[in-house]
Protein backbone atom coordinates (compact mmCIF):
# COMPACT_ATOMS: atom_id res chain seq x y z
CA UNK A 1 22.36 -3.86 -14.87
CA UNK A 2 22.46 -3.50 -11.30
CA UNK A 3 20.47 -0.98 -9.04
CA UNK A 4 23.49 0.74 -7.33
CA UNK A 5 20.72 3.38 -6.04
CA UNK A 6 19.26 0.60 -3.81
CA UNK A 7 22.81 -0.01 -1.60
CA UNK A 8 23.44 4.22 -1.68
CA UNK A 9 19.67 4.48 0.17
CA UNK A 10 20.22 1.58 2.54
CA UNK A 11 23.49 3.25 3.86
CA UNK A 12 22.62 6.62 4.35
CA UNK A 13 20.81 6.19 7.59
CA UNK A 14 20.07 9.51 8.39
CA UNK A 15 18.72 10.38 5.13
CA UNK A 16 16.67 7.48 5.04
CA UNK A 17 14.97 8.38 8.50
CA UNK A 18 14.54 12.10 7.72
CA UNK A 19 12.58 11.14 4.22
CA UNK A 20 10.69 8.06 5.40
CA UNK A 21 9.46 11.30 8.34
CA UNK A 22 8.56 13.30 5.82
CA UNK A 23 6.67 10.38 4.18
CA UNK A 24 5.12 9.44 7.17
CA UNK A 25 3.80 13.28 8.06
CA UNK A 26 2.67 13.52 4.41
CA UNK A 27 -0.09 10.22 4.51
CA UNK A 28 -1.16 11.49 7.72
CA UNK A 29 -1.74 15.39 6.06
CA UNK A 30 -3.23 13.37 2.94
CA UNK A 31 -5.57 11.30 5.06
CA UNK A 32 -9.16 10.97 5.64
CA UNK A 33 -7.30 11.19 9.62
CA UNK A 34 -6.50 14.47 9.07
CA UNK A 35 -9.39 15.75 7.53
CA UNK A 36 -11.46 14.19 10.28
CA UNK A 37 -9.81 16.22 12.97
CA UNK A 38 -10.91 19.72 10.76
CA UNK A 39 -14.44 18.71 11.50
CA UNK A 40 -15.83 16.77 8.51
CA UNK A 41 -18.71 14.51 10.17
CA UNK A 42 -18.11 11.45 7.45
CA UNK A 43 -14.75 11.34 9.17
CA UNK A 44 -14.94 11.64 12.48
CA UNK A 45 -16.23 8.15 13.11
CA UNK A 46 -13.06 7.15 11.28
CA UNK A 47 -10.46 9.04 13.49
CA UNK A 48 -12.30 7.77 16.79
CA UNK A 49 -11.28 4.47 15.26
CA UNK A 50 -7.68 5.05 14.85
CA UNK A 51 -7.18 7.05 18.01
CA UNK A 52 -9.02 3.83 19.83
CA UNK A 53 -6.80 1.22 17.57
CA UNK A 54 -3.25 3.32 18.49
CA UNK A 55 -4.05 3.76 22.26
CA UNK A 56 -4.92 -0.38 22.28
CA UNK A 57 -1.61 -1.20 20.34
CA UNK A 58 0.82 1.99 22.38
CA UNK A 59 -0.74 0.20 25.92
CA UNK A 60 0.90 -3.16 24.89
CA UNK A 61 3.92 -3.40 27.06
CA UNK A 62 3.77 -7.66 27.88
CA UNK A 63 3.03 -10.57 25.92
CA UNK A 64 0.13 -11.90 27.70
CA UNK A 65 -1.19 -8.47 27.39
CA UNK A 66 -1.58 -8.98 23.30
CA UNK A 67 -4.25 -11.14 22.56
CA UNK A 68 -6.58 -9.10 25.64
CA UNK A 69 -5.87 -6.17 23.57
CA UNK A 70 -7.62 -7.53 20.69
CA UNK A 71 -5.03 -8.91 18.74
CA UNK A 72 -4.43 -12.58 17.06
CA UNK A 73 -1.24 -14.00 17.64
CA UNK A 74 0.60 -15.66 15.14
CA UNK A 75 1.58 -18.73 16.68
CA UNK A 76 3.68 -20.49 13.89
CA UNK A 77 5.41 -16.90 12.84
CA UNK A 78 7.18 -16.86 16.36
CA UNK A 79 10.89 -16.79 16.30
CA UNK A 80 13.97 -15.55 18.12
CA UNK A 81 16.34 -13.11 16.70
CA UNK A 82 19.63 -11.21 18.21
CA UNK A 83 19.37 -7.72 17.49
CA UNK A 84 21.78 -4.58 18.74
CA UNK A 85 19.80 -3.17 20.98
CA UNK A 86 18.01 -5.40 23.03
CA UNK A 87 20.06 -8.86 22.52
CA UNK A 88 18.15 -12.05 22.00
CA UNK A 89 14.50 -11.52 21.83
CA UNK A 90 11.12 -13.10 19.78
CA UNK A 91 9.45 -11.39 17.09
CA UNK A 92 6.07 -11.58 17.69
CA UNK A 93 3.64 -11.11 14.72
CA UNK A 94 -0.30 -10.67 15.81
CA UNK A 95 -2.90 -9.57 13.48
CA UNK A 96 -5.59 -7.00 14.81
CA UNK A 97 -9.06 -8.52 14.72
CA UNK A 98 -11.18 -5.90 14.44
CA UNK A 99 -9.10 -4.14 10.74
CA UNK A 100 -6.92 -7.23 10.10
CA UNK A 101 -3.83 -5.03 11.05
CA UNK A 102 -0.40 -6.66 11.10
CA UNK A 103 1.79 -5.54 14.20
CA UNK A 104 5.30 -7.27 14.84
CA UNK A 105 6.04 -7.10 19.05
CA UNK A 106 9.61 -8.40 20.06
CA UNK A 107 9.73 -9.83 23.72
CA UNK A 108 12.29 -10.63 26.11
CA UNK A 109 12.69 -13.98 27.77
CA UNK A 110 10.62 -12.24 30.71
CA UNK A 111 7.53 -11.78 27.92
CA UNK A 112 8.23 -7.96 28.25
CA UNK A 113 7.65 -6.12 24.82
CA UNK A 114 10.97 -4.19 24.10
CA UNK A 115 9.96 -2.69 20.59
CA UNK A 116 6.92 -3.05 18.48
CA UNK A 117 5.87 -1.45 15.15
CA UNK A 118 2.74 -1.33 13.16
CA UNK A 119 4.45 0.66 10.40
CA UNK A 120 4.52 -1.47 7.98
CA UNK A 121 3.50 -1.35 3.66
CA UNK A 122 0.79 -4.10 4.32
CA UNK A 123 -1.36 -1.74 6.31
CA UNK A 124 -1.27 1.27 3.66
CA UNK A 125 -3.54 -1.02 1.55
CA UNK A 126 -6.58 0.31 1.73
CA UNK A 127 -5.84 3.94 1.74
CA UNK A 128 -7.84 6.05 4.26
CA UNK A 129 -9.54 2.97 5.81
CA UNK A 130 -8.84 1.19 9.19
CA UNK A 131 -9.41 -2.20 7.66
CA UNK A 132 -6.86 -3.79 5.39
CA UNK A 133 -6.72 -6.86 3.43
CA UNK A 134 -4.21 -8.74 4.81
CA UNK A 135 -5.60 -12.66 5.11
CA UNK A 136 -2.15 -14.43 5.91
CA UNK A 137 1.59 -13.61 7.14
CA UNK A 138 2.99 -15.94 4.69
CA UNK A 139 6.87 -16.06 5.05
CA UNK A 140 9.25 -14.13 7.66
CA UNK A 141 13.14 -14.35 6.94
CA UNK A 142 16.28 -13.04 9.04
CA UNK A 143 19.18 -11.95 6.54
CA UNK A 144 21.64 -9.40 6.49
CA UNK A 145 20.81 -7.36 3.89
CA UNK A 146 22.50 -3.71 3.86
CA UNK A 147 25.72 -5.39 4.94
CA UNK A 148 26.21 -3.46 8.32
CA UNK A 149 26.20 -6.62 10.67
CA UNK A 150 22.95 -6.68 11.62
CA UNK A 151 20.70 -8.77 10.77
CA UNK A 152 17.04 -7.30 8.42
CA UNK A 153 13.58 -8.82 8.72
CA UNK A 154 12.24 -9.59 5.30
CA UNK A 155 8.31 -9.85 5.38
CA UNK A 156 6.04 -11.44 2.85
CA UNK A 157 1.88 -11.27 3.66
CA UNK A 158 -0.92 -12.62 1.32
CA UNK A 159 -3.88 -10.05 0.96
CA UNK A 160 -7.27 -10.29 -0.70
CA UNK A 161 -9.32 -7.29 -1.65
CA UNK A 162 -13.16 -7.97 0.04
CA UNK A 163 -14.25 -5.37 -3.03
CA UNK A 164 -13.50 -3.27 -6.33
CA UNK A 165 -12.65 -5.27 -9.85
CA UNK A 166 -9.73 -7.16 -7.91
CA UNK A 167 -11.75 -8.56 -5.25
CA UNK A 168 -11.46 -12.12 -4.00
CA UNK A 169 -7.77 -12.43 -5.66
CA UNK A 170 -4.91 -12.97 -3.69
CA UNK A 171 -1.71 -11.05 -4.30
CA UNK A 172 1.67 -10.57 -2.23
CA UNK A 173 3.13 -7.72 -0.20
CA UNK A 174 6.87 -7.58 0.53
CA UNK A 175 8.16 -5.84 2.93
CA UNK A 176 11.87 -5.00 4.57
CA UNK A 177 12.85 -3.91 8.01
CA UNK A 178 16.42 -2.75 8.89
CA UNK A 179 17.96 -3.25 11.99
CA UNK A 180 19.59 -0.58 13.92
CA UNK A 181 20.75 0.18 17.48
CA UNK A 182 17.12 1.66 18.24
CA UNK A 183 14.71 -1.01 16.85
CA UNK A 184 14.39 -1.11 13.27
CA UNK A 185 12.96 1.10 10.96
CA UNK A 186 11.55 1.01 6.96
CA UNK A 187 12.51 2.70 3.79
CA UNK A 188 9.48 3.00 2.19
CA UNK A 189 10.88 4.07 -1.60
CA UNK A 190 12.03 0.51 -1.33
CA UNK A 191 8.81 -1.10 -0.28
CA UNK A 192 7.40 0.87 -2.82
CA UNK A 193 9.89 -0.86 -5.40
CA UNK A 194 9.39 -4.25 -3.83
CA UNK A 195 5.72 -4.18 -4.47
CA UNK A 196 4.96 -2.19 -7.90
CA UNK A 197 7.52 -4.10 -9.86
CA UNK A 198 6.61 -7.77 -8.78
CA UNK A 199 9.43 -8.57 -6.92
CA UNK A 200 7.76 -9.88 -3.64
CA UNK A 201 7.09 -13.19 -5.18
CA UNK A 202 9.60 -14.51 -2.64
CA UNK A 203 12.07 -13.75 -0.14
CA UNK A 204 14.82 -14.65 -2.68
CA UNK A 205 13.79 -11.95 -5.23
CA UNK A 206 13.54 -8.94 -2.42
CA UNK A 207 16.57 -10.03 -0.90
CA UNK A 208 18.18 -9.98 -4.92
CA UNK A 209 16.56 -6.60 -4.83
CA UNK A 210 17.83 -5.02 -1.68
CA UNK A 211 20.94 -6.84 -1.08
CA UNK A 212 22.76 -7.72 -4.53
CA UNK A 213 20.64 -4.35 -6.47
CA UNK A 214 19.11 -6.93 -9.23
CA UNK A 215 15.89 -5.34 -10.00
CA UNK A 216 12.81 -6.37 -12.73
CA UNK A 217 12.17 -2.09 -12.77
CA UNK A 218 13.61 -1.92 -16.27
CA UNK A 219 10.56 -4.37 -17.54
CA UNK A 220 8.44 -1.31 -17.20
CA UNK A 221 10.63 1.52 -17.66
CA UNK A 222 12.34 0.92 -20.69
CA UNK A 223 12.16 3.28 -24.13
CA UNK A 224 13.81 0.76 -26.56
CA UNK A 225 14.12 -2.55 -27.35
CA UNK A 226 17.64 -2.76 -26.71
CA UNK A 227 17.61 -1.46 -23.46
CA UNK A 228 15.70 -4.68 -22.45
CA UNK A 229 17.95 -6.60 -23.92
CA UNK A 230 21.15 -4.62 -22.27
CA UNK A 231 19.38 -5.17 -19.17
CA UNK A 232 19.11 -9.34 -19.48
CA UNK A 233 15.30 -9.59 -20.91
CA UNK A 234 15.14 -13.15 -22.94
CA UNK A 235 13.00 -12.84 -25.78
CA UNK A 236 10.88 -16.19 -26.82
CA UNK A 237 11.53 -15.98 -30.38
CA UNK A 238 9.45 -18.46 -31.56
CA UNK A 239 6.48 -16.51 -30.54
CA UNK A 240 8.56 -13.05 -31.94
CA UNK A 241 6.91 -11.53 -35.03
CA UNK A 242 5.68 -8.56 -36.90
CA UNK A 243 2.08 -7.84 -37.28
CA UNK A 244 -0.02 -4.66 -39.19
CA UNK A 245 -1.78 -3.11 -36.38
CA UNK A 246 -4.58 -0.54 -37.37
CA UNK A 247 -4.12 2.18 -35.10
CA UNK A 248 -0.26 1.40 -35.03
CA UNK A 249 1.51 0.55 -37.69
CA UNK A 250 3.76 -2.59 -38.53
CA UNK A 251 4.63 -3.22 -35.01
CA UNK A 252 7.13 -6.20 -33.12
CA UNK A 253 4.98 -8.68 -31.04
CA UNK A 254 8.14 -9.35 -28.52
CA UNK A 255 7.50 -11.67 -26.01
CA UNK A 256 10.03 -12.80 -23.44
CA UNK A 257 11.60 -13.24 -19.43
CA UNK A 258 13.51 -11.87 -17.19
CA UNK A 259 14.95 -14.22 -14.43
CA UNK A 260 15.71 -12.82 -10.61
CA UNK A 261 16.23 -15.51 -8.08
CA UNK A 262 15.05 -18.55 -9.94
CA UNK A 263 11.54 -16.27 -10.92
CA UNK A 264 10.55 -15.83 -14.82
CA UNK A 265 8.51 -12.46 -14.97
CA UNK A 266 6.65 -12.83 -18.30
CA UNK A 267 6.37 -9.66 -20.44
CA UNK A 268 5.30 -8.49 -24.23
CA UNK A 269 6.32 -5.41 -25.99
CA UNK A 270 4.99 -4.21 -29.07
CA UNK A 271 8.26 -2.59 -31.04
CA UNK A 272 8.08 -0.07 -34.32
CA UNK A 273 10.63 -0.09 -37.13
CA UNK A 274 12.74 2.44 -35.31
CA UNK A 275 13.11 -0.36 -32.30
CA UNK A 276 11.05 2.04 -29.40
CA UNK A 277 8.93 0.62 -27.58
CA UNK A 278 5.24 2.36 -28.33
CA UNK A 279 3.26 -0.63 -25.96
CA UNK A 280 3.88 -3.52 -23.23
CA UNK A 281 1.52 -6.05 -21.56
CA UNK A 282 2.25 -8.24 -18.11
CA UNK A 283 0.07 -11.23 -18.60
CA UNK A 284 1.06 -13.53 -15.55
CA UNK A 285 -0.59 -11.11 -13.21
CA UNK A 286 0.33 -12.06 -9.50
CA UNK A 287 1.51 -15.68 -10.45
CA UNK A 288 4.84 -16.23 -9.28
CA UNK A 289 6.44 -17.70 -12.61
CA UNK A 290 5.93 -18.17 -16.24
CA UNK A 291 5.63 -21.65 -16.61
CA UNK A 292 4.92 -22.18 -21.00
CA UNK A 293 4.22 -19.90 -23.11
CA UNK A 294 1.20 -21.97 -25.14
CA UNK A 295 0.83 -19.09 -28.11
CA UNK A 296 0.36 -15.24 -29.04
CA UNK A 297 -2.60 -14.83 -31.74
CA UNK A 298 -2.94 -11.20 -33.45
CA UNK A 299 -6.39 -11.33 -34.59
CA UNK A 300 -9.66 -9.23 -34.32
CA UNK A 301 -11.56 -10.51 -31.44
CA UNK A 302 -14.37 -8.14 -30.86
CA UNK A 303 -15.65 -7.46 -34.10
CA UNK A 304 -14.35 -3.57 -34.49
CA UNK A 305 -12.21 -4.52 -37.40
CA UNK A 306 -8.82 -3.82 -35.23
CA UNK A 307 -6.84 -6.88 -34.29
CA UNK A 308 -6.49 -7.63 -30.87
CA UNK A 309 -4.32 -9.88 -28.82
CA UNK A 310 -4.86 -13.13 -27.39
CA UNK A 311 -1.99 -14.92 -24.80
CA UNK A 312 -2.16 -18.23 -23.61
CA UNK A 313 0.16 -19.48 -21.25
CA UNK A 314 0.64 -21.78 -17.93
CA UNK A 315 1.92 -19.86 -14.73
CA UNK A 316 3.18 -21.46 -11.33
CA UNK A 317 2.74 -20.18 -8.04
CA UNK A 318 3.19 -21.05 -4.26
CA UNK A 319 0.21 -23.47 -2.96
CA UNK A 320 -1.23 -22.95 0.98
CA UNK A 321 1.20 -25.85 1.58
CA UNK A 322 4.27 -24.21 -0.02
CA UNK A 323 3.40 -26.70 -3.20
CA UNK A 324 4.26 -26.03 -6.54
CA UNK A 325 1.05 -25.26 -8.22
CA UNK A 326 0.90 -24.86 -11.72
CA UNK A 327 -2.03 -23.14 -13.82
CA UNK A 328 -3.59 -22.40 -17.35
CA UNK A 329 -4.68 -18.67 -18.00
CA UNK A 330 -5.38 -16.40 -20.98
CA UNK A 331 -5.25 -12.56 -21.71
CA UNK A 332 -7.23 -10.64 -23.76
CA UNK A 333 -5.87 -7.10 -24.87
CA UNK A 334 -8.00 -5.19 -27.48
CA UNK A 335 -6.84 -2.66 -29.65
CA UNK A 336 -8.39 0.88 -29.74
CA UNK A 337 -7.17 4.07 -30.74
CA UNK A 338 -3.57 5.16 -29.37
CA UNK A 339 -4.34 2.39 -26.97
CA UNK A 340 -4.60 -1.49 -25.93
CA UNK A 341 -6.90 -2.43 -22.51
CA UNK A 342 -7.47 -6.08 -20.84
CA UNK A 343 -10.90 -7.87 -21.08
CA UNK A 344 -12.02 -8.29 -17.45
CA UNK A 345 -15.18 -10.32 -18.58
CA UNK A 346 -14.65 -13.01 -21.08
CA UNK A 347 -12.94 -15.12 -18.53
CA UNK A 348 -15.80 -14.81 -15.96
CA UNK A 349 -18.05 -16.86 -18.35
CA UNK A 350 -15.47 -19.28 -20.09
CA UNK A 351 -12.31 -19.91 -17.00
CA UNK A 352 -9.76 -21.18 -18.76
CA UNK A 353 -9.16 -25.16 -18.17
CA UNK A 354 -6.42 -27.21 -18.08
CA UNK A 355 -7.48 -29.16 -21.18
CA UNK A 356 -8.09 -25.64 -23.10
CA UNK A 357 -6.40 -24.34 -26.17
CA UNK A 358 -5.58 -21.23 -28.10
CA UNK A 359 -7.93 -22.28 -30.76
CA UNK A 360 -10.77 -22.58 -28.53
CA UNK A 361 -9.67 -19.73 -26.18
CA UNK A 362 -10.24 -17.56 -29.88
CA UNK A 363 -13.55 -19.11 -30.44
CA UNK A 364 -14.97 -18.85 -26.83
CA UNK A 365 -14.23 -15.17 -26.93
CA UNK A 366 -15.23 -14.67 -30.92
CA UNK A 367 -19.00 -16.06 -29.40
CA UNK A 368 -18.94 -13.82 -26.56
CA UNK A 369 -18.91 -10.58 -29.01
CA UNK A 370 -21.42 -11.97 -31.22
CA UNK A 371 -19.17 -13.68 -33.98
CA UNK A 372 -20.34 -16.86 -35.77
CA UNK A 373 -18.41 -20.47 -34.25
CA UNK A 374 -17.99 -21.48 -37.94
CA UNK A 375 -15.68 -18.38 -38.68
């Protein structure tokens, strides 16, 4: 089914601007920024920062003046685009190296700066905080993507958290920017999209987002089981089966895919009798693809006498050199009442290996909660 909403909210222009306003005036109200400036002391450091930051990037009016300001340019990110406004120029991405800020400058032959922006989803990261995560701008495209003649910047940057139970993982931010007579400007409902369904894995899936309204939202929306299938989920039904859960009945294990732009999102939905869908899992995480699906195992894991669930599968992603990587990981969900959650620590002690297997994946864990190797 296709997201008609998306192409209604690129072509209303003035709606667009007026909400992504109000957006922008509600972070600022919500922010440690704004709090700062009513006096609290733990703050104040903090908006001395960003005043200091904005006056460095708003004095930027030549090229030569970027990298003096304190900001890295990103040599092989450079290139030339015609836009409405200001005809042929260079987009100019830098990275600030005090917070690891992205900023995008455009130039004129003459080096003069004719628009920049800083606005952009990568630097809303770490919420209230100067510093971001962003390590790497890792793809910049030039399509036309709201079908007005212009041509949109489509932005993909790698981030890793330095702390919290993510840290040292590196996940994708997508981001678009459509052109108009002015500049360009953001919609951030569709960033938002982009980003909190998974479909920044690559320039093809947000452009299948934004321009042709193909969207992976219905993987975590849906009620039923039919609805994912309406909406072009492919179940693996070798792996498809029933199981007794404790706490939940005689419940569908339905594993499956759902294809945009050549990517596999992997998903599993645990399905009643009645065919609604009472749980669902997302095992690949931030790899880009499923690769195999190795097994599902229903079976009590930590010793509670509930059965838990155990998936094994290989995943590709993108390499530093744009390679095709391809990796073996496991999940770990165990059942509680009314609810399932992930193991975060099994796989700290036993990484899963490209030799491993399900069975030993299930005894690995079984010796971690106490349980006997024989059994």
């Amino acid at each position: 089914m296709k997201n008609r909403l998306i192409k209604k909210v690129i072509s209303k222009r003035t709606i667009s601007l007026l909400l992504s306003g109000i957006y922008a005036c509600t972070l600022f109200l919500s922010s440690p920024f704004c709090n700062a400036a009513q006096g609290a002391d733990g703050n104040k450091t903090l908006l001395t920062e960003y005043q200091n930051y904005q006056r460095r990037f708003s004095e930027i009016t030549e090229r030569a003046e970027i990298e003096p300001a304190g900001f890295k340019i990103i040599e092989d990110q450079i290139f030339p685009i015609e836009t409405e406004g200001f005809g042929q120029v260079y987009l100019v991405p830098a990275l600030d190296k005090i917070y690891d800020r992205l900023a995008l400058f455009f130039t004129d032959e003459s080096g003069k700066v004719v628009y920049k922006t800083d606005q952009l989803a990568v630097n809303n990261r770490n919420t209230g905080e100067m510093k971001q995560p962003v390590r790497e701008l890792k793809a910049i495209s030039f399509q036309e993507l709201n079908r007005d003649g212009l041509m949109d910047i489509v932005l993909i940057t790698t981030c890793v958290n330095d702390k919290g139970s993510y840290a040292g993982k590196p996940y994708k931010i997508g981001d678009v920017l459509f052109q108009d007579k002015k500049g360009f400007y953001r919609d951030y409902r569709i960033s938002d999209k982009i980003n909190r369904f998974g479909m920044n894995k690559s320039v093809e899936s947000i452009a299948a987002f934004v321009r042709d309204g193909d969207s992976t939202e219905f993987l975590y929306t849906a009620a039923t089981k039919k609805e994912l299938l309406d909406n072009g989920f492919e179940i693996a039904k070798e792996q498809c089966h029933y199981r007794q859960f404790e706490k939940f009945g005689r419940l569908e294990v339905v594993p499956g895919t759902y294809t945009m732009a050549n990517f596999a999102t992997f998903m599993i939905y645990l399905v009643n009798e009645q065919g609604y869908i009472v749980w669902s899992f997302q095992p690949m995480g931030d790899f880009d693809n499923l690769y195999a699906l190795k097994g599902i195992t229903c079976r009590d894991i930590d010793g509670d006498g509930m059965k838990d669930i155990v998936v094994f599968a290989r995943y590709s992603y993108e390499g530093n050199g744009n390679e095709l990587l391809i990796e073996s990981d496991y999940s770990i969900y165990y059942q509680r009442t009314g609810s399932f959650y992930e193991d975060t620590q099994i796989k700290k002690q036993y990484p899963c290996g490209e030799e491993e297997t399900m069975s030993g994946i299930v005894d690995k864990a079984r010796t971690y909660w106490g349980w006997k190797t024989e059994e």
